[in-house]
C-alpha atoms as a PDB file:
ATOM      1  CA  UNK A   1     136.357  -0.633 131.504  1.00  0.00           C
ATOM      2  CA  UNK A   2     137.182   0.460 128.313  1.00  0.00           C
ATOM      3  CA  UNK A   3     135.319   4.267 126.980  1.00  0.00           C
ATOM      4  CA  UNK A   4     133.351   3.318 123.632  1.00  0.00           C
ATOM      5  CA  UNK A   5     131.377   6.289 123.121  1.00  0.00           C
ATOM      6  CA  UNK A   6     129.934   9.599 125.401  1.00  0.00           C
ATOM      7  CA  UNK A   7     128.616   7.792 128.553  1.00  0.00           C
ATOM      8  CA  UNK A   8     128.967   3.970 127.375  1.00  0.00           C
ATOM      9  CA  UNK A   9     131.871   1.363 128.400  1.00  0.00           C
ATOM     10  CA  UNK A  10     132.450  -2.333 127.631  1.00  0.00           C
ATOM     11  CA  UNK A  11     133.343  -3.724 130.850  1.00  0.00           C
ATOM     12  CA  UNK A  12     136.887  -5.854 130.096  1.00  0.00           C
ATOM     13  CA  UNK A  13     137.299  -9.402 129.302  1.00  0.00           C
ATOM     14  CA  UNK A  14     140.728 -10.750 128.791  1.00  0.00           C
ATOM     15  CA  UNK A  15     142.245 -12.001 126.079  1.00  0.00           C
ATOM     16  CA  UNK A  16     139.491 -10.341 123.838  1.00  0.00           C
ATOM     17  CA  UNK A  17     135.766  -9.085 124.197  1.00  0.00           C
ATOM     18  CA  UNK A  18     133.989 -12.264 123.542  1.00  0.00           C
ATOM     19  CA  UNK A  19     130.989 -12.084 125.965  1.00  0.00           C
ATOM     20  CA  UNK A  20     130.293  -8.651 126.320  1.00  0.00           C
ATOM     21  CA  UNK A  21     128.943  -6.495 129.027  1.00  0.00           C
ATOM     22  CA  UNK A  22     128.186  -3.239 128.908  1.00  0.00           C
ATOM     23  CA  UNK A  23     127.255   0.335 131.104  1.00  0.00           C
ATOM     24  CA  UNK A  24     125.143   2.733 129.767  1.00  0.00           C
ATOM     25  CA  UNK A  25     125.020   5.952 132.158  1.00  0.00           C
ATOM     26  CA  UNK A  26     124.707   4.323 135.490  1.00  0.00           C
ATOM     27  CA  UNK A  27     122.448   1.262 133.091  1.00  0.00           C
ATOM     28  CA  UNK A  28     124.303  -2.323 133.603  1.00  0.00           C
ATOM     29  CA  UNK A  29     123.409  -3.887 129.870  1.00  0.00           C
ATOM     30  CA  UNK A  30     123.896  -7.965 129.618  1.00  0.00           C
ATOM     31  CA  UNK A  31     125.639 -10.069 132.601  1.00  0.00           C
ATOM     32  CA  UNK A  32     127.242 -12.802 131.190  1.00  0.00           C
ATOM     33  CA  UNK A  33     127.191 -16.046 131.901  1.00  0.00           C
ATOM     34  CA  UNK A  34     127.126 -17.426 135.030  1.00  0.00           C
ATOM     35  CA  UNK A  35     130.714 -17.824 135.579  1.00  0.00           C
ATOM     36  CA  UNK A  36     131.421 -14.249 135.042  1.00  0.00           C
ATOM     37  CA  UNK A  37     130.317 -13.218 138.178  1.00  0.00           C
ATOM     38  CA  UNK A  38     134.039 -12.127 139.896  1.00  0.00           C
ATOM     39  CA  UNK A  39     134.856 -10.254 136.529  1.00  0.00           C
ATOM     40  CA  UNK A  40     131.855  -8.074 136.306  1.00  0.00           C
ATOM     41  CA  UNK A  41     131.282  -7.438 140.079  1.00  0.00           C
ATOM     42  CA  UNK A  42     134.989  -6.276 140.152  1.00  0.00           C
ATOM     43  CA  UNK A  43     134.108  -3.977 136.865  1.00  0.00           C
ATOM     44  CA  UNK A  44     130.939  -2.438 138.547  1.00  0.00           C
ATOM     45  CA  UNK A  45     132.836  -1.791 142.447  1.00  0.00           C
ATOM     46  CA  UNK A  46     132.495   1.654 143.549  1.00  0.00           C
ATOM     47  CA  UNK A  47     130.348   2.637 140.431  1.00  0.00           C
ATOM     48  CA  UNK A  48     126.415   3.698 140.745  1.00  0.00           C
ATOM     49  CA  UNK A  49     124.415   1.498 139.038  1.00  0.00           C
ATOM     50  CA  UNK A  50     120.225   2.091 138.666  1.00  0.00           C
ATOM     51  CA  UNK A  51     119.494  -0.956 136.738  1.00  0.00           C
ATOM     52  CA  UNK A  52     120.389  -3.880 134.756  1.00  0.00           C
ATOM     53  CA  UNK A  53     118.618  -4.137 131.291  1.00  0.00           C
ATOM     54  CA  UNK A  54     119.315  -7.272 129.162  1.00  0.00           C
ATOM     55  CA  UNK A  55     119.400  -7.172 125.414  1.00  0.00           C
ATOM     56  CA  UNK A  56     117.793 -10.983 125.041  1.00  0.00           C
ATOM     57  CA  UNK A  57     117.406 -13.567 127.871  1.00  0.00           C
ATOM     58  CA  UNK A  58     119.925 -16.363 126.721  1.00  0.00           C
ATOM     59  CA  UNK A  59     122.459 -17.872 129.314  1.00  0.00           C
ATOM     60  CA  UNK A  60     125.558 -16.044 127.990  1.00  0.00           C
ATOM     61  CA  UNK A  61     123.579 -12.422 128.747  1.00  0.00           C
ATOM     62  CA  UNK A  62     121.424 -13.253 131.785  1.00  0.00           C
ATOM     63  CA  UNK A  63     124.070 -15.461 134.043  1.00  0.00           C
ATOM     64  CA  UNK A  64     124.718 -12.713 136.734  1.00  0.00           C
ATOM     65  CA  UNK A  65     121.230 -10.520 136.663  1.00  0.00           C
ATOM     66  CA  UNK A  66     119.705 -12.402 140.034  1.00  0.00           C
ATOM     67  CA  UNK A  67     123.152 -11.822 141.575  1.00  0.00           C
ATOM     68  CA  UNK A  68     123.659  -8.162 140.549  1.00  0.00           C
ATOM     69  CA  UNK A  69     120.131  -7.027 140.939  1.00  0.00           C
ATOM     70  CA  UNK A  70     120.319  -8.899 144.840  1.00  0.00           C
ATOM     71  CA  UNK A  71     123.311  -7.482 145.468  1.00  0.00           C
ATOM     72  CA  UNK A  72     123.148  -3.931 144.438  1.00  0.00           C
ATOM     73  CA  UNK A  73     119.092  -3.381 144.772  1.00  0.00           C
ATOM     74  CA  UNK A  74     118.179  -2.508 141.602  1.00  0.00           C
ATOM     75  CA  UNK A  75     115.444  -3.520 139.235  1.00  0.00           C
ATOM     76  CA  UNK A  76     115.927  -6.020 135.815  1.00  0.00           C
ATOM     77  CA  UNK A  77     114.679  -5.441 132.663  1.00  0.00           C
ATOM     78  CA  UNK A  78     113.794  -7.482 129.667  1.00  0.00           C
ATOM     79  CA  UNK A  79     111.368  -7.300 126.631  1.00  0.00           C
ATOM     80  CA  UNK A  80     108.032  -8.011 127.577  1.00  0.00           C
ATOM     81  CA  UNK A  81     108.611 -11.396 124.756  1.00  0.00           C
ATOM     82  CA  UNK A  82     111.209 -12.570 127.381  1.00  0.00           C
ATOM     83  CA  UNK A  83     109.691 -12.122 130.837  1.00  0.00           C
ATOM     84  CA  UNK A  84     108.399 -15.782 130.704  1.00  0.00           C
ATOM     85  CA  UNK A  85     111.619 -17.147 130.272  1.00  0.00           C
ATOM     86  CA  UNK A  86     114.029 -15.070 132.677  1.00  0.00           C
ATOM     87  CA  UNK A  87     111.266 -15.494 135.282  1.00  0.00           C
ATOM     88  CA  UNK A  88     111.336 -19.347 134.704  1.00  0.00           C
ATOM     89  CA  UNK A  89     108.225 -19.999 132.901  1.00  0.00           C
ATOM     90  CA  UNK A  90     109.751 -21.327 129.727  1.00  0.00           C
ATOM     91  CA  UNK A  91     113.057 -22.321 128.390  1.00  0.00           C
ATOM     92  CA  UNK A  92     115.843 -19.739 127.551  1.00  0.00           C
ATOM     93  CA  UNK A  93     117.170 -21.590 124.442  1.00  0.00           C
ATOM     94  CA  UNK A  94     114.495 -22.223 122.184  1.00  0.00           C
ATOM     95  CA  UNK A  95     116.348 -23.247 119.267  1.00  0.00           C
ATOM     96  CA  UNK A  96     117.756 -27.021 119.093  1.00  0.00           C
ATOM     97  CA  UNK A  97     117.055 -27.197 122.851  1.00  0.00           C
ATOM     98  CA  UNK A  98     118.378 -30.618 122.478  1.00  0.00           C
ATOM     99  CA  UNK A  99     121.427 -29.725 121.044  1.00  0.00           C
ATOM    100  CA  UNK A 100     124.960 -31.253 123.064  1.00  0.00           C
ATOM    101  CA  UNK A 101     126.148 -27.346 122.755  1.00  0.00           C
ATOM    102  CA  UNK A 102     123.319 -26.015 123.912  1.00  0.00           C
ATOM    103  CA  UNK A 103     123.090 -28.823 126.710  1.00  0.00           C
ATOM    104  CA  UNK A 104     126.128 -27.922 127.935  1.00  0.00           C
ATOM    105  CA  UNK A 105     125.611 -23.906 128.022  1.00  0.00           C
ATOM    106  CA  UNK A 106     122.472 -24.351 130.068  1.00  0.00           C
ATOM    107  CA  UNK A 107     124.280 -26.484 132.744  1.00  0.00           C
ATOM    108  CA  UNK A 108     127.345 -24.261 132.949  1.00  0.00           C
ATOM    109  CA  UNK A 109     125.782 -20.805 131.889  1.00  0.00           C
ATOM    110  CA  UNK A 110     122.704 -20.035 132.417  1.00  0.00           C
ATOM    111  CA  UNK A 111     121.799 -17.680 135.701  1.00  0.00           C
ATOM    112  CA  UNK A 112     118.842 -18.457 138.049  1.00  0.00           C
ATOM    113  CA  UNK A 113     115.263 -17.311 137.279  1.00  0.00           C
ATOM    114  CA  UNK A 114     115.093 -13.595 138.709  1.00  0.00           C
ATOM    115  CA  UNK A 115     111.728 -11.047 138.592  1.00  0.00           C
ATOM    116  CA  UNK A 116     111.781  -8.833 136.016  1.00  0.00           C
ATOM    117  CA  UNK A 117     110.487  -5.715 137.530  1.00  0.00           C
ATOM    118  CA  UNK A 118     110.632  -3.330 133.824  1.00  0.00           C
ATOM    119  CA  UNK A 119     108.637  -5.355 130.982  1.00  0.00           C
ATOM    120  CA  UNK A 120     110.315  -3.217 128.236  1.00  0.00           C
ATOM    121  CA  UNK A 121     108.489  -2.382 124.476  1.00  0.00           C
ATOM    122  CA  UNK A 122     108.761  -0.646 121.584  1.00  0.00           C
ATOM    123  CA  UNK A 123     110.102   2.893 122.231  1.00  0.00           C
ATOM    124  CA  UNK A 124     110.685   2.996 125.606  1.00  0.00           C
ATOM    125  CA  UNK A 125     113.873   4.723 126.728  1.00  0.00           C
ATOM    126  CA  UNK A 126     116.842   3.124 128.629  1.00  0.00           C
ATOM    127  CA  UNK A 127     119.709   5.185 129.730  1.00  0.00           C
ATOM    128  CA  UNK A 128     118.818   7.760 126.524  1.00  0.00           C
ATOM    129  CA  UNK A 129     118.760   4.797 124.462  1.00  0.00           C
ATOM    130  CA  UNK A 130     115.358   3.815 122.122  1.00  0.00           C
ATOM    131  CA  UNK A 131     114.569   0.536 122.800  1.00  0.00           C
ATOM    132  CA  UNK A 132     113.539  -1.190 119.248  1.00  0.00           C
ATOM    133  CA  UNK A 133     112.502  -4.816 119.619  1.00  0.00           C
ATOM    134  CA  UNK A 134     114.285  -6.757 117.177  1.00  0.00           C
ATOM    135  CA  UNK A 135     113.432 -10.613 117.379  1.00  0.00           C
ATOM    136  CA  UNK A 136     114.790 -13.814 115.620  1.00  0.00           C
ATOM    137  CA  UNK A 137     117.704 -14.524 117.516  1.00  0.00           C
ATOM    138  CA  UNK A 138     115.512 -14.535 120.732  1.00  0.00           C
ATOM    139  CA  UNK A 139     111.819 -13.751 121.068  1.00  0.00           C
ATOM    140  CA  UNK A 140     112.829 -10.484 123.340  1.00  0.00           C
ATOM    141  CA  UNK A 141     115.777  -9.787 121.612  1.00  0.00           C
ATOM    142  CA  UNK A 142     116.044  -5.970 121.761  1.00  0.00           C
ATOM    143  CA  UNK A 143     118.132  -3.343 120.417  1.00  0.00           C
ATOM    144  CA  UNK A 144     119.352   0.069 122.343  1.00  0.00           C
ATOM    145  CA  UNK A 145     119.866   3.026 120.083  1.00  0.00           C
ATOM    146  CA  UNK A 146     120.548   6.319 121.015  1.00  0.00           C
ATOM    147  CA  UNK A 147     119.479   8.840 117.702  1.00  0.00           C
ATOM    148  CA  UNK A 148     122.102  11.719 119.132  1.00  0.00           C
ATOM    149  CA  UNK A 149     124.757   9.932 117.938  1.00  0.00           C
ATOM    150  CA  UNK A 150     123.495   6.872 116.797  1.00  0.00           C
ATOM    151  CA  UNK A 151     125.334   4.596 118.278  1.00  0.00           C
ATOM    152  CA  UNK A 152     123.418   1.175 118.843  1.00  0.00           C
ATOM    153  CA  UNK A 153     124.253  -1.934 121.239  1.00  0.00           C
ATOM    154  CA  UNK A 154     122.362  -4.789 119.594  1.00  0.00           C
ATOM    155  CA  UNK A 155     122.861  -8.081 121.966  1.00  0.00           C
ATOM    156  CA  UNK A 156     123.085 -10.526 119.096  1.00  0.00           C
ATOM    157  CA  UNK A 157     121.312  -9.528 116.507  1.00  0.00           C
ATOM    158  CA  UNK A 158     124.246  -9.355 114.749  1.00  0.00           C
ATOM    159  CA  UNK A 159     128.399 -10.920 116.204  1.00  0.00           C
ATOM    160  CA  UNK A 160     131.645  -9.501 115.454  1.00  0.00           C
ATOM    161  CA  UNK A 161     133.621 -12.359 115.824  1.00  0.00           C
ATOM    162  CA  UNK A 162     134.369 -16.360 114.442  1.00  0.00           C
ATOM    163  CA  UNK A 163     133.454 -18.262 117.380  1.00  0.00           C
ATOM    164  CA  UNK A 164     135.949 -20.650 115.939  1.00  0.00           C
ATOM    165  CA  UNK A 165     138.856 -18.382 115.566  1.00  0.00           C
ATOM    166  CA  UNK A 166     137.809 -15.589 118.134  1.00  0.00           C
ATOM    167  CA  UNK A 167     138.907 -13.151 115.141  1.00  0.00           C
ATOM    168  CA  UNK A 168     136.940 -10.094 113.974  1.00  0.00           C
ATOM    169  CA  UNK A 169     134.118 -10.632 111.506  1.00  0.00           C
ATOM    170  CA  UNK A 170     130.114  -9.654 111.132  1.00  0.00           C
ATOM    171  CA  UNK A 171     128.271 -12.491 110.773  1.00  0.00           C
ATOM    172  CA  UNK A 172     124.799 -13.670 111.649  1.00  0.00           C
ATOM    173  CA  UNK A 173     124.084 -15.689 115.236  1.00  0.00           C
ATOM    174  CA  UNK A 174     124.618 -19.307 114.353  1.00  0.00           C
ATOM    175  CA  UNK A 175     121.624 -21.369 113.435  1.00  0.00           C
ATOM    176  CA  UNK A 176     121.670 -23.404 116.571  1.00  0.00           C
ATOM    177  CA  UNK A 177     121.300 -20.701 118.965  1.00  0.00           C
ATOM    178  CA  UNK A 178     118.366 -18.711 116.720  1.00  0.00           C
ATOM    179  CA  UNK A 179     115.046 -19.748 117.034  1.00  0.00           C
ATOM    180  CA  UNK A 180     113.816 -18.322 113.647  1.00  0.00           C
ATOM    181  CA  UNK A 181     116.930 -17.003 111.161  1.00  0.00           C
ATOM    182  CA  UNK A 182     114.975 -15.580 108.988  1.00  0.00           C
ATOM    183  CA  UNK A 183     113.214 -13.456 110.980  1.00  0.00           C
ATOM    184  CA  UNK A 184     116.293 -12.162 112.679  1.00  0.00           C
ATOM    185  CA  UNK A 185     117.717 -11.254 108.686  1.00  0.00           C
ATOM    186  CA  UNK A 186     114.970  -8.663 109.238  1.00  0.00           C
ATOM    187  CA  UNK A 187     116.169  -7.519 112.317  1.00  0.00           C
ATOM    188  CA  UNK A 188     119.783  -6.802 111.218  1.00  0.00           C
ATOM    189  CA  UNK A 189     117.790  -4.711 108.339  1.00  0.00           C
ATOM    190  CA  UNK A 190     116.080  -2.827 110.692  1.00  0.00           C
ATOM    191  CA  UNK A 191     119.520  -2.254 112.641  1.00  0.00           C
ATOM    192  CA  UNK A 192     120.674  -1.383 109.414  1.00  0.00           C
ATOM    193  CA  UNK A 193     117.761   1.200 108.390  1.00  0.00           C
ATOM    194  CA  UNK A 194     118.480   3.037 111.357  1.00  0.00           C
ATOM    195  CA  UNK A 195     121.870   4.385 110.102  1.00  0.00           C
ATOM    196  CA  UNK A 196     124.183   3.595 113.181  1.00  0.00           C
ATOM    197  CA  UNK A 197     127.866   5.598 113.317  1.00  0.00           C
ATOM    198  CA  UNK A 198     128.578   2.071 115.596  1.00  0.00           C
ATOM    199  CA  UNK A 199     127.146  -1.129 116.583  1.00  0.00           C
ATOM    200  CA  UNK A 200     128.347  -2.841 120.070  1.00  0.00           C
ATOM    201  CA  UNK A 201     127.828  -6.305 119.537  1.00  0.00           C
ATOM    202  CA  UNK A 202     126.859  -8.980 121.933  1.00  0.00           C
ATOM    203  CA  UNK A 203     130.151 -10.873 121.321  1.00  0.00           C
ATOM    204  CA  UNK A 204     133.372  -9.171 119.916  1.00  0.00           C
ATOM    205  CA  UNK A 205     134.146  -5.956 119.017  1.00  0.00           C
ATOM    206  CA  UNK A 206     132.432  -2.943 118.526  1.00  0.00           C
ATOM    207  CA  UNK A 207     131.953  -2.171 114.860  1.00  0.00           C
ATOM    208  CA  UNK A 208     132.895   1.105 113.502  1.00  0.00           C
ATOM    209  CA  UNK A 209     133.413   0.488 109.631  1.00  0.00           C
ATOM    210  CA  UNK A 210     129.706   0.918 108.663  1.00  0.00           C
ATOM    211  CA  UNK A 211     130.683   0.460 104.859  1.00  0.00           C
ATOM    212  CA  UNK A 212     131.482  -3.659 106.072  1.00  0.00           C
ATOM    213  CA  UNK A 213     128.346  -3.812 107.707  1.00  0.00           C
ATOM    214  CA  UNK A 214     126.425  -2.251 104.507  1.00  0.00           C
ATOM    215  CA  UNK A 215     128.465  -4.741 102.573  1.00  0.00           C
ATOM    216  CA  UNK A 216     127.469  -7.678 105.010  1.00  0.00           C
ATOM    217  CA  UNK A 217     123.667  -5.980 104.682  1.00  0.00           C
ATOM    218  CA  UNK A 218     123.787  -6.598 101.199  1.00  0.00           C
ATOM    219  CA  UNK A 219     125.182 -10.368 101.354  1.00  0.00           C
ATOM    220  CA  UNK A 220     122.195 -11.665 102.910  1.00  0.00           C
ATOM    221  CA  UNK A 221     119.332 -14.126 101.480  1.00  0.00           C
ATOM    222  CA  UNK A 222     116.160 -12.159 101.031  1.00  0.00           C
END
């Protein structure tokens, strides 16, 4: 695992962070996709862990939460907006369902239905993280900030990365994989009114230049 900030690791992913998965305290946040179950199980050995708290429910964050939460006892959590879907009741991927891409990540990604036994809201507190729900990428889409040194993991309300050239880069969630883009514009504003010292993206890097993200803040249609 790699030390991000006081308390909070990115568990490793080789060549590069691409899918990330993160622990906040003894708080498991995100669990890949389905295939990643050897990498984070080997991440997590011999470490206490109270509970595994997903930003959104989307294949790529939810793959291994049955598994984990089976296999170490612990409770999942999940904005009360996504308990329907990670407990079965409706799709994960509600944008361009139909999509060959997003076909193909729901038959290779996406994790079993599990109960969600923490419906999460507005304000509640997760490993001395806020919890601010922050839609448009996902209906439950959430992010965790802590104000002490405000330091905010943010699923994918915002990416760090080209998902054609794995490189470094803020961008917004790709149309086919947000349900309503405009709506999550006013997300990354409300990441953005909140003043982080570092964002820990769903995919790639962590961001620590908050000057690019202001710039990137400033880029987007109204």
């Amino acid at each position: 695992m790699k030390n991000l900030a006081p308390g909070v690791w990115r568990l490793k992913e080789l060549p590069a962070p691409t899918i990330n998965v993160y622990l906040a305290e003894d708080v498991l946040v995100d669990a890949g996709r389905r295939w990643d179950r050897r990498r984070i199980f080997a991440e997590i050995e011999g470490r206490e862990i109270s509970m595994l708290a997903l930003t959104h429910v989307h294949p790529d964050h939810q793959g291994v939460a049955k598994d984990v939460c089976e296999a170490r006892g612990i409770p999942l959590a999940c904005h009360a907006d996504d308990v329907d879907a990670m407990e079965g009741r409706r799709p994960m991927q509600e944008a361009a369902a139909d999509n060959l891409v997003n076909r193909a990540i729901k038959r290779i990604w996406e994790g079993p239905p599990h109960r969600v036994d923490r419906v999460l809201r507005e304000g509640d507190e997760v490993a001395g993280f806020r919890v601010i729900h922050a839609p448009g990428h996902c209906r439950g889409e959430v992010i965790f900030f802590r104000e002490s040194d405000r330091v905010a993991i943010c699923g994918d309300v915002i990416r760090n990365m080209s998902y054609a050239t794995a490189l470094p880069g803020i961008k917004e969630p790709p149309g086919i994989f947000t349900y309503d883009p405009a709506e999550n514009r006013r997300s990354i504003r409300k990441l953005a009114d909140l003043n982080p010292s570092m964002i820990l993206p769903g995919h790639g890097p962590a961001v620590t230049d908050m000057g690019k993200f202001e710039r990137f803040v400033a880029t987007l249609p109204s």
